[in-house]
Protein backbone atom coordinates (compact mmCIF):
# COMPACT_ATOMS: atom_id res chain seq x y z
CA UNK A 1 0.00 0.00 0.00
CA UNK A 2 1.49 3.51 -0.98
CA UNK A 3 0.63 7.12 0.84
CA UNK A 4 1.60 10.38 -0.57
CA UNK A 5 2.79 12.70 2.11
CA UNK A 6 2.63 16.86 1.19
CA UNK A 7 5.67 17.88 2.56
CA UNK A 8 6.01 20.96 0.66
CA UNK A 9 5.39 23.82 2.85
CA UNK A 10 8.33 25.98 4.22
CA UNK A 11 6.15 26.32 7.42
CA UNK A 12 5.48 29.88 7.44
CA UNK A 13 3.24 29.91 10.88
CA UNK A 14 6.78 27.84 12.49
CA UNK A 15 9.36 31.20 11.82
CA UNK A 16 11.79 31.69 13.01
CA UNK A 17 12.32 27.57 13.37
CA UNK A 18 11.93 27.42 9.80
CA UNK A 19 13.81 29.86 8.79
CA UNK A 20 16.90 27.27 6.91
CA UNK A 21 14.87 23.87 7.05
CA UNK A 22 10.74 22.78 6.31
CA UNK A 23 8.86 22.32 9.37
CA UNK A 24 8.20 18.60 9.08
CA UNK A 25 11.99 18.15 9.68
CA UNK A 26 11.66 20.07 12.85
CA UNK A 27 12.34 17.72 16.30
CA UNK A 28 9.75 16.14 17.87
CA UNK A 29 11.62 13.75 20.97
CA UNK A 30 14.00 13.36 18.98
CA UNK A 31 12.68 12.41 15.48
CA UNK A 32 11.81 15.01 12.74
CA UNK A 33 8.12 15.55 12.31
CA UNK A 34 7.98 13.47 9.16
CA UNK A 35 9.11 10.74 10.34
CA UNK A 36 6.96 9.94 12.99
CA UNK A 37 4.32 10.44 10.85
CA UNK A 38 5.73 7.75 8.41
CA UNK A 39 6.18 5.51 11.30
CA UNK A 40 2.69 5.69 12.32
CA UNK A 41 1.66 4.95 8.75
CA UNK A 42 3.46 2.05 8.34
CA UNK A 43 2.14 0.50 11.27
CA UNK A 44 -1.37 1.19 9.79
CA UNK A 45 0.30 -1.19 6.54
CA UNK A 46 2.33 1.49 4.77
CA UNK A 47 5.40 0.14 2.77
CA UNK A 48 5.75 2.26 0.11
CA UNK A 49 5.55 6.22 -0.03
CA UNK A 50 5.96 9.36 -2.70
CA UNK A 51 7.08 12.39 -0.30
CA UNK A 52 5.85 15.56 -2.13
CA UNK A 53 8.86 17.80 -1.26
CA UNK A 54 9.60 21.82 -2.20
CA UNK A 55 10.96 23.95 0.29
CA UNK A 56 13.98 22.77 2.07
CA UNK A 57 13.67 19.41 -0.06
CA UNK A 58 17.73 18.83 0.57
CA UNK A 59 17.03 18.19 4.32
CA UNK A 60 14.31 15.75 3.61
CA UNK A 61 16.10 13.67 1.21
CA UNK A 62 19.23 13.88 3.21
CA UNK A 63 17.50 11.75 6.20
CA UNK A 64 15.31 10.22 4.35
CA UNK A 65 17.25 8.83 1.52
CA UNK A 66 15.38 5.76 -0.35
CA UNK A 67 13.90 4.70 2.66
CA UNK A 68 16.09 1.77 3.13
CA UNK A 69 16.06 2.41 6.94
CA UNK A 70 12.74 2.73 7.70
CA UNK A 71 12.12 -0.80 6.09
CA UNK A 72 10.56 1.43 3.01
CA UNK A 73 10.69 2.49 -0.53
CA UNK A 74 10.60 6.09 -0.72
CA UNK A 75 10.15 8.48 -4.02
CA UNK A 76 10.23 11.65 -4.26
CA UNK A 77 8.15 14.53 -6.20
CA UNK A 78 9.01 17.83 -6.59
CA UNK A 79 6.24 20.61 -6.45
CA UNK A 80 8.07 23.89 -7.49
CA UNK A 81 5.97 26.57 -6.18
CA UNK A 82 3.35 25.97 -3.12
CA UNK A 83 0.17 26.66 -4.98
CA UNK A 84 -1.99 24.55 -2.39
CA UNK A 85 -2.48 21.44 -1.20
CA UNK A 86 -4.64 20.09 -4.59
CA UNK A 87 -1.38 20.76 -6.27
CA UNK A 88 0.88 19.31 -4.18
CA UNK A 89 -1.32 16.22 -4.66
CA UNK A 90 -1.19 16.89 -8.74
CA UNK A 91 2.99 16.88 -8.35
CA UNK A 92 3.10 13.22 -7.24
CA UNK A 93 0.21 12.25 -10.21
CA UNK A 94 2.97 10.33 -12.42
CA UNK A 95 4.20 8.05 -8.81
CA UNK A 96 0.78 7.27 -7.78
CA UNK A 97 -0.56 3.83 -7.56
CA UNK A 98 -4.18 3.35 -8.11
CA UNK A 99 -4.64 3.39 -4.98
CA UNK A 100 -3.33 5.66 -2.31
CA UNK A 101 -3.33 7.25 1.33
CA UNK A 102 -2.72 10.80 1.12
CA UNK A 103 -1.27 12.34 4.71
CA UNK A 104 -0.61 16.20 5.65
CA UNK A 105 2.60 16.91 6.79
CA UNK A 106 1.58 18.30 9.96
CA UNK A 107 -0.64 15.34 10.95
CA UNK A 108 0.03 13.09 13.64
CA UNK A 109 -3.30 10.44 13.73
CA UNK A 110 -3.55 6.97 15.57
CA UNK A 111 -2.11 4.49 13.90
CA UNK A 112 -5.38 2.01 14.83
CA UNK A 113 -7.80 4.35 12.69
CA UNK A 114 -5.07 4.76 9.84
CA UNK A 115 -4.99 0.99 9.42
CA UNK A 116 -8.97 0.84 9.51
CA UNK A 117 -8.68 3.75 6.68
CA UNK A 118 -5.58 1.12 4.43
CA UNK A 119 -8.48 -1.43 4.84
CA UNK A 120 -11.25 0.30 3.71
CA UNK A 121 -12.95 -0.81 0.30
CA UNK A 122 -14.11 2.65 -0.18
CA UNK A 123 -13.15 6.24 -0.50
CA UNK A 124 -12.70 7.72 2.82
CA UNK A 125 -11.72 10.51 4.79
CA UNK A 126 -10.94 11.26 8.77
CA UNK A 127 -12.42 13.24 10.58
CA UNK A 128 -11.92 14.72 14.56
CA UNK A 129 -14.89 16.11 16.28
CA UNK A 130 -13.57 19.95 16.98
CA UNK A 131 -14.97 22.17 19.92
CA UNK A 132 -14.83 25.45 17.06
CA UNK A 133 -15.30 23.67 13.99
CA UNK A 134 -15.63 26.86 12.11
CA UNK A 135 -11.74 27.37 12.10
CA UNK A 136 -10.95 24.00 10.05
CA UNK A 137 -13.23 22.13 7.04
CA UNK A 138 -16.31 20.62 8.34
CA UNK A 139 -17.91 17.97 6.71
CA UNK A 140 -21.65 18.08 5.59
CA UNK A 141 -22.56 14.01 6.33
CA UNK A 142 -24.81 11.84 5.43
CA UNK A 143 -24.86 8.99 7.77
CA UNK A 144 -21.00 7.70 7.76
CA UNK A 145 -20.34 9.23 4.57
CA UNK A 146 -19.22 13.00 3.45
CA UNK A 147 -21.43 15.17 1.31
CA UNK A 148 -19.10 17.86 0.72
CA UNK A 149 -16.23 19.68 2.99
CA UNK A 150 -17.27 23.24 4.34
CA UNK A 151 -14.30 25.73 4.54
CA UNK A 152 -13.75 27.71 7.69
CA UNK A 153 -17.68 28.64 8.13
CA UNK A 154 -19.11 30.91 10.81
CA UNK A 155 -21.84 28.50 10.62
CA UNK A 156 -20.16 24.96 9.88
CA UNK A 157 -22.80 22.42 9.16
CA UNK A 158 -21.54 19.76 11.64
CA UNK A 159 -18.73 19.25 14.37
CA UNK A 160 -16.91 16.54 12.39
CA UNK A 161 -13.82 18.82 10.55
CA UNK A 162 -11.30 17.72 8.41
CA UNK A 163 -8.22 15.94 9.65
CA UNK A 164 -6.39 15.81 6.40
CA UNK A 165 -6.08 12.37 5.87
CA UNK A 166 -7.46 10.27 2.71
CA UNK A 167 -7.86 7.08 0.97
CA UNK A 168 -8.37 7.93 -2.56
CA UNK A 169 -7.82 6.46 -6.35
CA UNK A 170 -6.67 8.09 -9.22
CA UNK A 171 -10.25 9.94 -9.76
CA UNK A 172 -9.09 12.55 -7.48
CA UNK A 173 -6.84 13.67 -10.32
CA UNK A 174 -9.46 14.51 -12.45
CA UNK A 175 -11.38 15.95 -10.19
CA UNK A 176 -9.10 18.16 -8.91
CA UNK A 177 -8.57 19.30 -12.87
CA UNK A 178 -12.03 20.58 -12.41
CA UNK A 179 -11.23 21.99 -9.12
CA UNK A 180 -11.51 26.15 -9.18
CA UNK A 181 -8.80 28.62 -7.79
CA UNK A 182 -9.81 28.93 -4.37
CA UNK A 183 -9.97 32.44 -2.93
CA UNK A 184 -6.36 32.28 -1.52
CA UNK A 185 -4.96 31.89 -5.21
CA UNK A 186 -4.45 28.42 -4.74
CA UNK A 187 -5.85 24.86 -5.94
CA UNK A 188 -7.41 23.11 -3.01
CA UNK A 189 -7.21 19.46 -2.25
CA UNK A 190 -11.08 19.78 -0.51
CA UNK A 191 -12.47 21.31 -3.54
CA UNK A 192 -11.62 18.11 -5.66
CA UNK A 193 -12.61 15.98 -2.93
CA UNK A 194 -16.27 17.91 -3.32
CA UNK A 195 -16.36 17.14 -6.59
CA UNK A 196 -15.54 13.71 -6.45
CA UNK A 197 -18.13 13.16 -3.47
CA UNK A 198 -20.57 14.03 -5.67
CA UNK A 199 -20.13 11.33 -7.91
CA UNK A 200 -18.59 8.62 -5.21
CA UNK A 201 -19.59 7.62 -1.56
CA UNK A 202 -16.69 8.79 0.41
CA UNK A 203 -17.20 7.49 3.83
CA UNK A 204 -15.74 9.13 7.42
CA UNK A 205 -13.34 7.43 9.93
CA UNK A 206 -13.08 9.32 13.34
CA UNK A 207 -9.88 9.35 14.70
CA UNK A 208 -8.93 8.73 17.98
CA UNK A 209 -6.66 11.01 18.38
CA UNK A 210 -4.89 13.65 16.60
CA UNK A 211 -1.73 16.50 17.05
CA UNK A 212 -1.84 19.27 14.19
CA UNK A 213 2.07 20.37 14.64
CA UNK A 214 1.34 24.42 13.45
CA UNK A 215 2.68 26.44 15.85
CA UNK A 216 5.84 26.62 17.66
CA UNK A 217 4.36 25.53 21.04
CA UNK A 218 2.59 22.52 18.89
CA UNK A 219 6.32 20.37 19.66
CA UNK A 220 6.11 21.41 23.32
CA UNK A 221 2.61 19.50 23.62
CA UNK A 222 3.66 16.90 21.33
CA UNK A 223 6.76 16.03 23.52
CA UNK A 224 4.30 16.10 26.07
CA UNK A 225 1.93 13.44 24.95
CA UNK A 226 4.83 11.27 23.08
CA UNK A 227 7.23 11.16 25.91
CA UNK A 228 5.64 8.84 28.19
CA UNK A 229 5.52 6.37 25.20
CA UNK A 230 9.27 6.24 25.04
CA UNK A 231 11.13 3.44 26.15
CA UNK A 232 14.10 4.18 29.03
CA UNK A 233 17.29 3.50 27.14
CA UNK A 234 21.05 4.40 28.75
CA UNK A 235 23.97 4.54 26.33
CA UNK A 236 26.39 7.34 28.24
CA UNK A 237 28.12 7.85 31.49
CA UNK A 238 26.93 8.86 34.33
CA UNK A 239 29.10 10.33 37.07
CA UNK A 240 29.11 8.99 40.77
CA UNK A 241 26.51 11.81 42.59
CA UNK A 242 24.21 12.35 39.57
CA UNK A 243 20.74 10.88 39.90
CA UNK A 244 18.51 9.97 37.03
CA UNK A 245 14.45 9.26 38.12
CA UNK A 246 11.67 7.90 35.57
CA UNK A 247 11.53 7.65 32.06
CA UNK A 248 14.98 8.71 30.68
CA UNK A 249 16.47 8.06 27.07
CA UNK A 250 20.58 9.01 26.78
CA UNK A 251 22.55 9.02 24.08
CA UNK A 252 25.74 7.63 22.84
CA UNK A 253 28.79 9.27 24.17
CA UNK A 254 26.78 11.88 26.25
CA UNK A 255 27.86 12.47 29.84
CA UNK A 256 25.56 13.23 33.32
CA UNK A 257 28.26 15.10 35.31
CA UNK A 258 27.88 14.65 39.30
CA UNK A 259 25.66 16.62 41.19
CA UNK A 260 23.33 16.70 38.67
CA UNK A 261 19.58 15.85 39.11
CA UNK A 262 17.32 14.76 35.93
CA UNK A 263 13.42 13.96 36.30
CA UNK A 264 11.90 12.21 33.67
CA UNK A 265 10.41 11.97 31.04
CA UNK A 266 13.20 13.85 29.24
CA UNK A 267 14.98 12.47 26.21
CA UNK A 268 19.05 13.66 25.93
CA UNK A 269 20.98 13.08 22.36
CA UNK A 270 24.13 11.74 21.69
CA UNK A 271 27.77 13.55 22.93
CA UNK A 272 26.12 16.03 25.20
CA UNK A 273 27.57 17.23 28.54
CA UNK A 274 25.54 18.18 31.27
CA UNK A 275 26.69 19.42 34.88
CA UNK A 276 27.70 19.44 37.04
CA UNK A 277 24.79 20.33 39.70
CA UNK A 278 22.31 21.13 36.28
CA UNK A 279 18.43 20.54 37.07
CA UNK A 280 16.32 19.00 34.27
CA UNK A 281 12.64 18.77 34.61
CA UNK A 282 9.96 16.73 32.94
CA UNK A 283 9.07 16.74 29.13
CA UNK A 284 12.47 18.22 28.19
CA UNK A 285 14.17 17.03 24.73
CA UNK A 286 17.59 18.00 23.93
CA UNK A 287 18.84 17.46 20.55
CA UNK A 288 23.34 16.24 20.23
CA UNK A 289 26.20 17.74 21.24
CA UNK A 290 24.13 20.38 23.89
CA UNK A 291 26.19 21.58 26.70
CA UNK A 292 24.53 22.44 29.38
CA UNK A 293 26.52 24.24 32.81
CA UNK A 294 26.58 23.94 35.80
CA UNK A 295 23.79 24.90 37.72
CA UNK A 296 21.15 25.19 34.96
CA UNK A 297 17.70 24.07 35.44
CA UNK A 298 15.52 23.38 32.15
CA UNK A 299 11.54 22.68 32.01
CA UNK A 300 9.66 21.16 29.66
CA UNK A 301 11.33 22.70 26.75
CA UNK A 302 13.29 21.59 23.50
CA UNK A 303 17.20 22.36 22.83
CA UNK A 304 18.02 21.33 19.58
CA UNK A 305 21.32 20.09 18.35
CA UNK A 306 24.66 22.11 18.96
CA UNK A 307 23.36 24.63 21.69
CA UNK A 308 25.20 25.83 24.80
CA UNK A 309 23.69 26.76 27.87
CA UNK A 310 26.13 28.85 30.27
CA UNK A 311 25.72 28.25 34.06
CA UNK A 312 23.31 29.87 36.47
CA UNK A 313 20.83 29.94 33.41
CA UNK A 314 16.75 29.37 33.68
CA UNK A 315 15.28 27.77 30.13
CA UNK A 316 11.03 27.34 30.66
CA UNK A 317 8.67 26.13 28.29
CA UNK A 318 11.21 26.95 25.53
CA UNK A 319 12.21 25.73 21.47
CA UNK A 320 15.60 26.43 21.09
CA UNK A 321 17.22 25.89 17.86
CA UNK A 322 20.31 24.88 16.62
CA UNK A 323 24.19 26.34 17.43
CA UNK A 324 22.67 28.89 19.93
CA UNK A 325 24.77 30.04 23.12
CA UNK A 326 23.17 31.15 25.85
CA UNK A 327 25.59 33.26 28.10
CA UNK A 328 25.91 32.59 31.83
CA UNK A 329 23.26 33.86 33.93
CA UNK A 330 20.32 34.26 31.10
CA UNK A 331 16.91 34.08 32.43
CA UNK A 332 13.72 32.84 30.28
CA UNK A 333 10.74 33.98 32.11
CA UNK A 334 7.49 31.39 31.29
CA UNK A 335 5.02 32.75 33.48
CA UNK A 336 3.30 36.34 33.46
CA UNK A 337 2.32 37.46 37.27
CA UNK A 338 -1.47 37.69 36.28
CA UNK A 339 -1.29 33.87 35.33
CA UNK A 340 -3.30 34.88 31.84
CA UNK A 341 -2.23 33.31 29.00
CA UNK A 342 1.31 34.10 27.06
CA UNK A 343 1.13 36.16 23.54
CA UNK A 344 3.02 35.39 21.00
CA UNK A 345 4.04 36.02 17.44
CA UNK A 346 3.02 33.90 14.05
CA UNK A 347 4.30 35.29 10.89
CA UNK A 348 4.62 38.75 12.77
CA UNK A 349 1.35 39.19 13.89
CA UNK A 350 0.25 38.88 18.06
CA UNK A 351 -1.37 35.96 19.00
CA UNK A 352 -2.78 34.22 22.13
CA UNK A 353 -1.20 31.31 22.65
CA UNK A 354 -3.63 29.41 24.54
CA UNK A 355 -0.64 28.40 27.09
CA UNK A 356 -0.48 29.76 30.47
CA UNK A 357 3.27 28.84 30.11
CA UNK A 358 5.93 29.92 27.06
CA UNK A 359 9.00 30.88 27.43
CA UNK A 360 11.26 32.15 24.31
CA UNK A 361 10.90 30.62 20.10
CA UNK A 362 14.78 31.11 19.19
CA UNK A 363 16.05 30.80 15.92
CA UNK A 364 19.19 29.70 14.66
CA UNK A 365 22.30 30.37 15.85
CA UNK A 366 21.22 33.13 18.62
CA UNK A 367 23.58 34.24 21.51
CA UNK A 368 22.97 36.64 24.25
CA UNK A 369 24.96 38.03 26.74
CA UNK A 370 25.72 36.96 30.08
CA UNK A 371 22.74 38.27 32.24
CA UNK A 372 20.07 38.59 29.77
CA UNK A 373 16.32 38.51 30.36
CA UNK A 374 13.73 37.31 28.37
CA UNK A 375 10.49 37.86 29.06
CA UNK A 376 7.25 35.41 27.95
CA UNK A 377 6.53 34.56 24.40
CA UNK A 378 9.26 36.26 22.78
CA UNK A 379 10.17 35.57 19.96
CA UNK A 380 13.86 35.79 18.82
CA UNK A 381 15.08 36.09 15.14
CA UNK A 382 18.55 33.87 13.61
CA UNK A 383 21.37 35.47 13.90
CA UNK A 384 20.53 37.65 16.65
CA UNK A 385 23.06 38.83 19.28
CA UNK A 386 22.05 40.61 22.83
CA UNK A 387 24.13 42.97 25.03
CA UNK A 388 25.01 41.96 28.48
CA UNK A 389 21.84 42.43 31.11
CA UNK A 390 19.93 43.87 28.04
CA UNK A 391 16.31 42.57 28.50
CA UNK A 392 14.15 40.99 25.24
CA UNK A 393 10.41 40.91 24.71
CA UNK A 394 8.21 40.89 21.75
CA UNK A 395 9.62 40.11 17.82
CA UNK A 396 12.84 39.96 18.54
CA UNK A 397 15.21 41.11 14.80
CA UNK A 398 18.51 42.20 14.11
């Protein structure tokens, strides 16, 4: 059985994470995106899949390769310019089988519904049952089956949306030749699957659960819900003093220095070095070759590959990217003193972000200066450098 994955998308809502790589390569405990979506799909019965690639396509096929270690054949299709998600689908025409599973890129479903969805005789489509249905597709039903998908309605004509997941056959092709320009300027996956519902019975499998990976603080809930499913695994050295409680994964070559005092779950990559006397907390993911000094304490946050923390340092409810330096002493405030919820910033604009904790979104390659504060929901472009006790808040750009 064969899915397409739409991989496409630079990831716009994800800046500044996504800045030099697409978001479906971005970490979640410890695995990019895509691949744990491609894991749960071949435990549903995938063994084949056409990755519909664009921006940052050298990344993908870089980890990816031919599949080989996933147990998997893997093609590849280019789409050139992101003109929607119906022509993302239209890129991978020539490597489709006649019959296919087509997956978002920024979907994370059950793999117990996805196999019931491989197994189906007929079209189909998933579905989650959404508190505000008006901000996603909803589906118009009839019985178990979809009449036609509703876009973003103030008055959405049920609570069953659209979880961007589908079993399909080489009709959608033509459909989606019929399909209009949607208002966005774009082609539109939905609006060929509403014309092809109205000449095939396209039936509706509920998912039991389901992770849309959007928004920066998306990969602090995921490593939330994914970390207890990890398996404890010990591969480094750790020091005489240091003490390690609950789930715990550590990497190859990494060190625990004494003193130190890690609470699981937390996942820790290969060749880091941590301590001495350094605090990690619960739901914490640090990518390879992270130092972190001595007495640092980090919470529920995720340090990606090649970053330094100096000592005496707070990280909270954080996403961290790659080669940063944080200098000795720099705080990362995650709570405001009202207890409301944290703003934010996607793709420049201000934005609740539902959390009552966030700490700092930091780009690439980012160092501040020994004694600097950050305050809640900042956001901090690549490249950036801060002066000594200077104090960051808001959009953060050099």
């Amino acid at each position: 059985m064969q899915a397409i994955i739409l991989a496409a998308g630079e990831g716009s809502r994800m800046w500044p994470l996504t800045a030099k790589r697409p978001k479906v390569m971005l970490p979640i405990v410890g695995k990019p995106l895509l691949e744990h979506i491609m894991l749960r799909a071949i435990q549903a019965g995938i063994d084949k899949f056409v990755l519909v690639v664009g921006y940052g396509a050298e990344y993908i096929k870089e980890h990816f390769k031919d599949g080989s270690t996933l147990g998997v054949s893997i093609d590849y299709a280019i789409q050139e310019k992101q003109l929607g998600t119906g022509h993302a689908l239209e890129s991978a025409e020539s490597l489709a089988e006649d019959r296919f599973l087509v997956l978002n890129g920024d979907i994370l479903a059950d793999a117990i519904t996805l196999k019931k969805m491989v197994q189906s005789k007929e079209f189909a489509v998933a579905s989650i049952r959404a508190p505000d249905p008006g901000r996603y597709g909803a589906f118009l039903t009839k019985g178990s089956y979809m009449k036609s998908v509703v876009e973003k309605s103030p008055s959405p004509p049920s609570e069953m949306v659209n979880a961007g997941i589908y079993l399909l056959s080489n009709d959608i092709f033509e459909a989606l030749c019929r399909a209009p320009l949607s208002e966005r300027g774009e082609y539109e996956l939905t609006d060929g699957l509403n014309i092809l519902a109205s000449k095939k019975k396209i039936r509706i499998f509920e998912l039991k659960d389901w992770m849309e990976i959007g928004r920066p603080w998306d990969i602090l809930e995921a490593n939330e819900k994914l970390l207890f499913k990890m398996k404890p695994s010990i591969h480094g050295e750790i020091e005489p003093g240091a003490t390690l409680k609950g789930i715990i994964s550590l990497g190859e070559g990494t060190i625990i220095r004494s003193g130190s005092y890690i609470e699981g779950p937390v996942l820790i990559g290969n060749n880091c070095d941590l301590g001495p006397n350094c605090y990690i907390r619960p739901f914490t993911c640090l990518g390879d070759k992270i130092r972190i000094g001595n007495a640092v304490e980090i919470k529920n946050s995720t340090i990606m590959d090649g970053t330094k923390i100096g000592h005496l340092s707070y990280v909270g409810d954080s996403i961290i990217s790659v080669n940063c330096n944080l200098g000795a002493g720099t705080i990362i405030a995650n709570l405001r003193h009202d207890n409301a919820n944290i703003w934010s910033f996607i793709k420049g604009n201000r934005v609740d972000s539902g959390r009552r904790k966030l700490g700092v979104i930091m780009g690439d390659d980012v160092k501040t200066g020994i004694n600097t504060t950050i305050f809640p929901g900042t956001v901090i472009e690549s490249h950036f450098r801060s002066l000594p006790a200077a104090t960051l808040k808001g959009l953060v750009c050099s």
